[in-house]
Protein backbone atom coordinates (compact mmCIF):
# COMPACT_ATOMS: atom_id res chain seq x y z
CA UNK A 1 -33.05 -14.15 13.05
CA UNK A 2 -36.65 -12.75 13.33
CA UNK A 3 -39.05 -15.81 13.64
CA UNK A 4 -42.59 -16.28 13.93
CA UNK A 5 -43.35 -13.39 16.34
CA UNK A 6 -41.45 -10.85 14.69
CA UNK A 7 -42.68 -12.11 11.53
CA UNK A 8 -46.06 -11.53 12.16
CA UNK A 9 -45.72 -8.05 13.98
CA UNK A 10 -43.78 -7.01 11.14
CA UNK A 11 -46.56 -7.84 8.93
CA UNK A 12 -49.23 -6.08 11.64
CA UNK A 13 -47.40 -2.72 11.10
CA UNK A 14 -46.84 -3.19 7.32
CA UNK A 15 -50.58 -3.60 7.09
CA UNK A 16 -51.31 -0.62 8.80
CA UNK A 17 -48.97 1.64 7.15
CA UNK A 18 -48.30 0.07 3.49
CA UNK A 19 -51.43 -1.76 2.87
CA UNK A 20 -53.57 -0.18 -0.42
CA UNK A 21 -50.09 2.16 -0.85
CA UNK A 22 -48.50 2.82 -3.90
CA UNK A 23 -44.78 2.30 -4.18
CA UNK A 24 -43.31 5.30 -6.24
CA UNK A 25 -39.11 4.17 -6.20
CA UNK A 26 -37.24 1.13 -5.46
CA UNK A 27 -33.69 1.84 -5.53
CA UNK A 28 -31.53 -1.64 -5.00
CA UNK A 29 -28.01 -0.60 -3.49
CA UNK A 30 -26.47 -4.02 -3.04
CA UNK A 31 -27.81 -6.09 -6.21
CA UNK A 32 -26.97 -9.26 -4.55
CA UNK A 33 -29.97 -9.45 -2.21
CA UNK A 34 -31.57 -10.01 -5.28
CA UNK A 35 -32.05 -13.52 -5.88
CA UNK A 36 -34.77 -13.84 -9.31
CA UNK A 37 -34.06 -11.65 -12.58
CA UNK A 38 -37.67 -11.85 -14.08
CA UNK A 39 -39.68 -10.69 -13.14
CA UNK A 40 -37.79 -6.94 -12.54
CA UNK A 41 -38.29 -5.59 -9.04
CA UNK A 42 -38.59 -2.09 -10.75
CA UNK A 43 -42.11 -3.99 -12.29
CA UNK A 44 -43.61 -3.24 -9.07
CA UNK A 45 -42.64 0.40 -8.88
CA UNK A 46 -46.42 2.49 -9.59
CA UNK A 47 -48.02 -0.29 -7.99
CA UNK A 48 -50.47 -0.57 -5.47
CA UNK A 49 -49.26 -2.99 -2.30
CA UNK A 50 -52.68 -5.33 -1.99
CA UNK A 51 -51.95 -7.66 0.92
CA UNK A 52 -48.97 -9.17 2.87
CA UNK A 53 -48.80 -12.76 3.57
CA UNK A 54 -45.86 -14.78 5.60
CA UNK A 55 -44.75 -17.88 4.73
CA UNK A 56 -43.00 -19.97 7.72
CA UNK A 57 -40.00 -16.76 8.18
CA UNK A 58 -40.96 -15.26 5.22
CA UNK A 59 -42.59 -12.05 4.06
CA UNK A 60 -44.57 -11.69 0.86
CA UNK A 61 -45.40 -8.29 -0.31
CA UNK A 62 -48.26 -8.98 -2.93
CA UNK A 63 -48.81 -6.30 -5.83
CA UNK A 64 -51.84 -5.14 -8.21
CA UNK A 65 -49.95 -6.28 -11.24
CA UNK A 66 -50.09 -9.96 -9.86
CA UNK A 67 -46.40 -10.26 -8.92
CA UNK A 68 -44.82 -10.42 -5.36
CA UNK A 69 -41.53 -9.72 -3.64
CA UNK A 70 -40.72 -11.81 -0.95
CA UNK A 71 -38.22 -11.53 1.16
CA UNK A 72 -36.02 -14.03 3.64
CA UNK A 73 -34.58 -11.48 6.29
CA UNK A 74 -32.09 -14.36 7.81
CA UNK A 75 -29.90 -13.38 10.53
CA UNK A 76 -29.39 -9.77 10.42
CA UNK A 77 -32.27 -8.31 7.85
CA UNK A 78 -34.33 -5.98 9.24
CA UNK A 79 -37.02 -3.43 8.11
CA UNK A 80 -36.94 0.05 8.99
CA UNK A 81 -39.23 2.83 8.44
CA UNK A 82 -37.25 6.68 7.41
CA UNK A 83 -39.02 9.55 7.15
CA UNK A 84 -38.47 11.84 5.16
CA UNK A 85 -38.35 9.43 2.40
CA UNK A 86 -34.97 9.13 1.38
CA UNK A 87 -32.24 7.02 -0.81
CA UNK A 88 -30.26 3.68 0.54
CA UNK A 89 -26.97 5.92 1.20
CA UNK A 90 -26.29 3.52 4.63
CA UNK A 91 -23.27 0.77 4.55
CA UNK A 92 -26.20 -1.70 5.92
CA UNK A 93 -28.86 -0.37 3.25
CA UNK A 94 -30.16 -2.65 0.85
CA UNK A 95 -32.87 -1.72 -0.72
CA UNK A 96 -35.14 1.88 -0.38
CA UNK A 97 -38.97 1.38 -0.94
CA UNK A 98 -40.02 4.63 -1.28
CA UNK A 99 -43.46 6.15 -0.90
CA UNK A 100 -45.27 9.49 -0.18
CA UNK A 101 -43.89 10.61 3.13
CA UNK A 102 -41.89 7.53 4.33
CA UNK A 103 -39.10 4.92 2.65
CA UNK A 104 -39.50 1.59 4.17
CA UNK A 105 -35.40 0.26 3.80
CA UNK A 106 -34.20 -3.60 3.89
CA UNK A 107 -31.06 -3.28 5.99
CA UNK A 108 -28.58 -5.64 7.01
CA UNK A 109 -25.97 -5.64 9.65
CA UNK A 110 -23.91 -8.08 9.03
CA UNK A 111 -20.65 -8.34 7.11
CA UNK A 112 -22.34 -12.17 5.93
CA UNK A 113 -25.00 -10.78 3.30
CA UNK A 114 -27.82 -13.54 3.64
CA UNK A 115 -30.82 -12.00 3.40
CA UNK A 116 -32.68 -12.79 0.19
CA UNK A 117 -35.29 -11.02 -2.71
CA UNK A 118 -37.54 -13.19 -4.62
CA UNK A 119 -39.62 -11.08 -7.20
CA UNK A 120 -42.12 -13.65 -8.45
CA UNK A 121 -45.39 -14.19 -10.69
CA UNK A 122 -48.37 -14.23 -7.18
CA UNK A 123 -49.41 -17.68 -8.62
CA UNK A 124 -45.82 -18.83 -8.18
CA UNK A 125 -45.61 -17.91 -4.55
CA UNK A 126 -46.48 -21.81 -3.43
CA UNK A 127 -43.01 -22.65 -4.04
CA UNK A 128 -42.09 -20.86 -1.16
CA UNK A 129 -44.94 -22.61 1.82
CA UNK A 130 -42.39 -25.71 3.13
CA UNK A 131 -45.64 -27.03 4.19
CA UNK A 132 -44.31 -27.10 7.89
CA UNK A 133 -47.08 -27.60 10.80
CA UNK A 134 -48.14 -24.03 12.26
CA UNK A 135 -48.50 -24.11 15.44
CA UNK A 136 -50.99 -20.71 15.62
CA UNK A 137 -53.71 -22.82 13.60
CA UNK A 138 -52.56 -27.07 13.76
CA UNK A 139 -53.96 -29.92 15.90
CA UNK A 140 -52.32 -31.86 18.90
CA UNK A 141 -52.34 -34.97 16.30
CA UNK A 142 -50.61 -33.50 13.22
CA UNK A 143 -48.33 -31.65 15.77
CA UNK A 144 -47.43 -35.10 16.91
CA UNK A 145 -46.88 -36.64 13.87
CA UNK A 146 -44.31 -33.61 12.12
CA UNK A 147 -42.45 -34.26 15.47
CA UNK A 148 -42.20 -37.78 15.23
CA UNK A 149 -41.65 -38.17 11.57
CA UNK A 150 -38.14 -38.45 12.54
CA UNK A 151 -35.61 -39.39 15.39
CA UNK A 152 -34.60 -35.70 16.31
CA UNK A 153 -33.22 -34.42 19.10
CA UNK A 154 -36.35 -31.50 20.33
CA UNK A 155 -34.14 -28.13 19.67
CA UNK A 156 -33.16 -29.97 16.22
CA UNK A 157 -36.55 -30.55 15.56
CA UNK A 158 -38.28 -27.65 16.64
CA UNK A 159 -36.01 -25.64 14.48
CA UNK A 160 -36.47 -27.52 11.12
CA UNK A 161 -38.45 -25.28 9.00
CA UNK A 162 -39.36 -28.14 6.98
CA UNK A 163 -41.18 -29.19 9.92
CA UNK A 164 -42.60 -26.50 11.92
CA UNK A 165 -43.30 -22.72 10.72
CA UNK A 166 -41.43 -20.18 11.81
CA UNK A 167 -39.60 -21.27 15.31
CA UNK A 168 -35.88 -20.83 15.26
CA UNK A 169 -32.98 -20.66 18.03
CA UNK A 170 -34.52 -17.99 20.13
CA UNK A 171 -37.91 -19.28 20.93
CA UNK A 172 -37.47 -23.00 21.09
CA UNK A 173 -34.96 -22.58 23.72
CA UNK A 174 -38.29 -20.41 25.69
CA UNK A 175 -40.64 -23.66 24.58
CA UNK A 176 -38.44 -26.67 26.08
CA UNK A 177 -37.41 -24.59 29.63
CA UNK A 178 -41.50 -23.76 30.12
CA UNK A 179 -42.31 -27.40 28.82
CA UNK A 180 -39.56 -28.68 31.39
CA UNK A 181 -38.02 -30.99 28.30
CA UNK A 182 -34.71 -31.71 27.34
CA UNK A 183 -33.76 -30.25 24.28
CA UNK A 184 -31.15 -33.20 24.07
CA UNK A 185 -34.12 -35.39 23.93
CA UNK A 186 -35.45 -37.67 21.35
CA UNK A 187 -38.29 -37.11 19.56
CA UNK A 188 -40.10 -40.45 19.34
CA UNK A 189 -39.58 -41.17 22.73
CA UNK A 190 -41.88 -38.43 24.22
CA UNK A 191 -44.59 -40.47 26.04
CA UNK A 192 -48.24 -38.66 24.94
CA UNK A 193 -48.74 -36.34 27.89
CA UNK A 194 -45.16 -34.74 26.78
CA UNK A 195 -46.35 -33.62 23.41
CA UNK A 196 -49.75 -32.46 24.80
CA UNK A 197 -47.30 -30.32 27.12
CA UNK A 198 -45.03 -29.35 24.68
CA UNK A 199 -47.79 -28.67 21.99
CA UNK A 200 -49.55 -26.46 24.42
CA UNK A 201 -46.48 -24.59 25.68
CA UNK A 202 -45.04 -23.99 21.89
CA UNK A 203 -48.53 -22.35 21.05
CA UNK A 204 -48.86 -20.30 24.06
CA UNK A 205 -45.43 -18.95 23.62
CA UNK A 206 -45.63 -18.09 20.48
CA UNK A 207 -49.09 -16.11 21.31
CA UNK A 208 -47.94 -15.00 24.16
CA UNK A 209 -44.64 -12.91 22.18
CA UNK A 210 -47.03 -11.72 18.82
CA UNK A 211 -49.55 -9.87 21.64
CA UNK A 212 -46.61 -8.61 24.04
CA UNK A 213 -44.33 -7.71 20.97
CA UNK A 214 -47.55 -5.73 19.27
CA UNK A 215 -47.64 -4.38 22.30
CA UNK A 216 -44.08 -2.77 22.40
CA UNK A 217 -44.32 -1.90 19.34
CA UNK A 218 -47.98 -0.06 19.61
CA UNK A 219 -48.85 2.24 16.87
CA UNK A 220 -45.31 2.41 16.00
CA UNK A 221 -43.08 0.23 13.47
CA UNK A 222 -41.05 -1.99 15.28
CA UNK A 223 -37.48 -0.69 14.67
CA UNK A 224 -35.51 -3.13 16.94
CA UNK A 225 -36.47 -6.37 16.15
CA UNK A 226 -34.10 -8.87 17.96
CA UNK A 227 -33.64 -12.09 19.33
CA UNK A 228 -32.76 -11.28 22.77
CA UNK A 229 -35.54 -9.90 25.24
CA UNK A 230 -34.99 -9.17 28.92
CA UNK A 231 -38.54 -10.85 29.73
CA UNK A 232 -37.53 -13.85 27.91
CA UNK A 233 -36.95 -16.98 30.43
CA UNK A 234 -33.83 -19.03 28.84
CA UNK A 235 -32.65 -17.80 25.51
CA UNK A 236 -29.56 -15.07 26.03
CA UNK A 237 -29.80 -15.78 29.57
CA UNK A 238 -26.48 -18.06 30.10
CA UNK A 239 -25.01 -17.64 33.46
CA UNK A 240 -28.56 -15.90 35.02
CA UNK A 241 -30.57 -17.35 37.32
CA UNK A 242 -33.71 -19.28 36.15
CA UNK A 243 -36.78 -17.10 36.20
CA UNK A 244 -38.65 -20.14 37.33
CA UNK A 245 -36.28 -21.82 39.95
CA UNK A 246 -33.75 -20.02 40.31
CA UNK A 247 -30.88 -22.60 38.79
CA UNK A 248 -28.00 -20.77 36.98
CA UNK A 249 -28.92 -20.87 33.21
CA UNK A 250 -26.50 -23.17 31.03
CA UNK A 251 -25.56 -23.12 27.59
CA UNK A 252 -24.57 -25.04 24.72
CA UNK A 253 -22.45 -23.58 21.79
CA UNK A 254 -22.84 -24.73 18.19
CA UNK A 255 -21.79 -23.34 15.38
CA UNK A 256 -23.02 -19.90 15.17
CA UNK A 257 -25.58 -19.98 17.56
CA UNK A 258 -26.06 -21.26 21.32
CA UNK A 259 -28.64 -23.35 23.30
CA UNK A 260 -29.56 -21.81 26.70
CA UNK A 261 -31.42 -24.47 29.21
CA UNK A 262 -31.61 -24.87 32.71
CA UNK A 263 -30.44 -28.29 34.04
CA UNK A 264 -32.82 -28.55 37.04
CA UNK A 265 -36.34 -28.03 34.81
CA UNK A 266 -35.38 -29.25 32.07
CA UNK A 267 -32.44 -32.32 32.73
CA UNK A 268 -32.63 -33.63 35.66
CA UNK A 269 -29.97 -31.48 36.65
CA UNK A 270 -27.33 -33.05 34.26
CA UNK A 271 -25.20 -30.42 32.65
CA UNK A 272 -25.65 -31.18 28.64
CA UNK A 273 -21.83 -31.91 27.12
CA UNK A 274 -20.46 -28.18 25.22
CA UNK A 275 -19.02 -29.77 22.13
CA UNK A 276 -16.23 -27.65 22.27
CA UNK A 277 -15.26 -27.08 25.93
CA UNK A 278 -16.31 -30.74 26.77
CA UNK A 279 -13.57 -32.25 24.86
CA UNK A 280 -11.33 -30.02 26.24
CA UNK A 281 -11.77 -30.27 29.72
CA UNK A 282 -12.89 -34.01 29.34
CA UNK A 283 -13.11 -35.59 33.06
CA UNK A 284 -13.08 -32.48 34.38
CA UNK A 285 -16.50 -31.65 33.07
CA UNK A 286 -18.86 -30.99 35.65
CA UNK A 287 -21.87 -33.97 34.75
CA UNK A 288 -24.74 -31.80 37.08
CA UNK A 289 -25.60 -28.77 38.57
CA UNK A 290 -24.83 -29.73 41.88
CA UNK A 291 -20.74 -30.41 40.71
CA UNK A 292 -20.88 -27.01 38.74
CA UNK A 293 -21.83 -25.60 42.20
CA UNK A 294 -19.71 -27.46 44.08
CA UNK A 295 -16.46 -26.16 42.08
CA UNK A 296 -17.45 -22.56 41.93
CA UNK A 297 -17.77 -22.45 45.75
């Protein structure tokens, strides 16, 4: 899913090429990404694209007529630019946005169709800021208090985007390695030097990806947006050594998604329990590092 980075490098590049453009054609292929019935997405067809604005992992395409679309890319939405402009004939095409020379397309590659449309009135678009702390502009002291409102475990917490704006799966994992914390850990019993840590590491990460992915991504549009980056230190790196000491990266799976760590920054060497393969191998579990080792020699 893209998250805060992406988000705002999308929006960079959709500044630079869509900002103060008219829209001439939106053709919808799958009418389920469409979420809202009034106002009409066609309403914003002739219109003149005034400003972009993200909310949290959201991006809000605001109009001269005073309406916005907004969309909620999920897991698999992506943006792509095609030039010449032409229709949504692709099985992942969603919607065509056409213009001049170019046809910005929603796709989505995923057999799940989650991604999301919202056309709505521009003085309706509050409903969609959660009111979650941003780390890119917040304080130490509010940052503190959204992560100790309640008992979380840090990657739960982190990845509420009721609480915080915009982090997800991919870079929370990058936060707690760099910050050296558990993600297993609990919230409200981070002593204050932790959250100073963590509160500085969380910014700096996120800064650090918006000015390396703008980078990448140059003058271009960024056409492969994803959540796995051969620079990155933890996430998608299960079973690779840990850039920073050299540990074998763990993992936990959950659902759709899984937590990469490394048990020697971040746990004390403890292996976290997998609550799948856990059960299932029960006793035999390896409990650290050092008894992972020990059986794979």
């Amino acid at each position: 899913m893209p998250e805060l980075p992406d988000v705002v490098t999308y929006i960079d590049s959709l500044e630079k090429m869509f900002q103060g453009k008219c829209i001439n054609k939106i053709v919808v292929k799958s009418p389920f990404v469409l979420r809202t019935f009034e106002p009409q997405i066609q309403d914003c067809e002739g219109k003149t694209i005034l400003e972009f604005k993200r909310f949290g992992k959201r991006i809000a395409f605001l109009f001269e007529n005073q309406i916005a679309i907004v969309f909620h890319l999920m897991i698999a939405g992506r943006f792509h630019c095609r030039k010449p402009a032409r229709m949504p004939t692709g099985k992942n095409d969603l919607v065509a946005f056409q213009f001049d020379d170019v046809t910005l397309m929603l796709t989505e590659a995923s057999s799940k169709k989650r991604a999301a449309i919202h056309v709505v009135p521009t003085d309706q678009l509050q409903q969609f800021d959660s009111g979650a702390f941003d780390l890119l502009t917040g304080n130490v002291k509010d940052f503190e208090a959204a992560l100790k409102s309640e008992n979380r475990t840090l990657k739960r917490a982190l990845t509420n985007p009721r609480k915080f704006d915009g982090i997800g799966n991919a870079y929370s994992d990058e936060i707690l390695l760099l910050a050296k914390l558990s993600p297993f850990k609990r919230t409200q019993s981070l002593q204050t030097d932790e959250v100073q840590r963590l509160f500085e590491t969380a910014r700096q990460v996120l800064l650090d990806w918006i000015d390396r992915l703008k980078q990448q991504s140059k003058n271009k549009f960024p056409e492969k947006v994803t959540a796995f980056h051969p620079e990155m230190v933890a996430h998608g790196r299960f079973g690779q050594p840990c850039t920073v000491c050299e540990t074998t990266i763990q993992r936990v799976v959950y659902a759709e998604n899984e937590m990469n760590y490394c048990p020697r920054c971040q746990t004390e060497g403890k292996i976290l329990a997998d609550r799948s393969l856990s059960r299932l191998l029960k006793d035999d579990w390896p409990k650290t590092i050092d008894d992972l080792v020990e059986d794979e020699s």
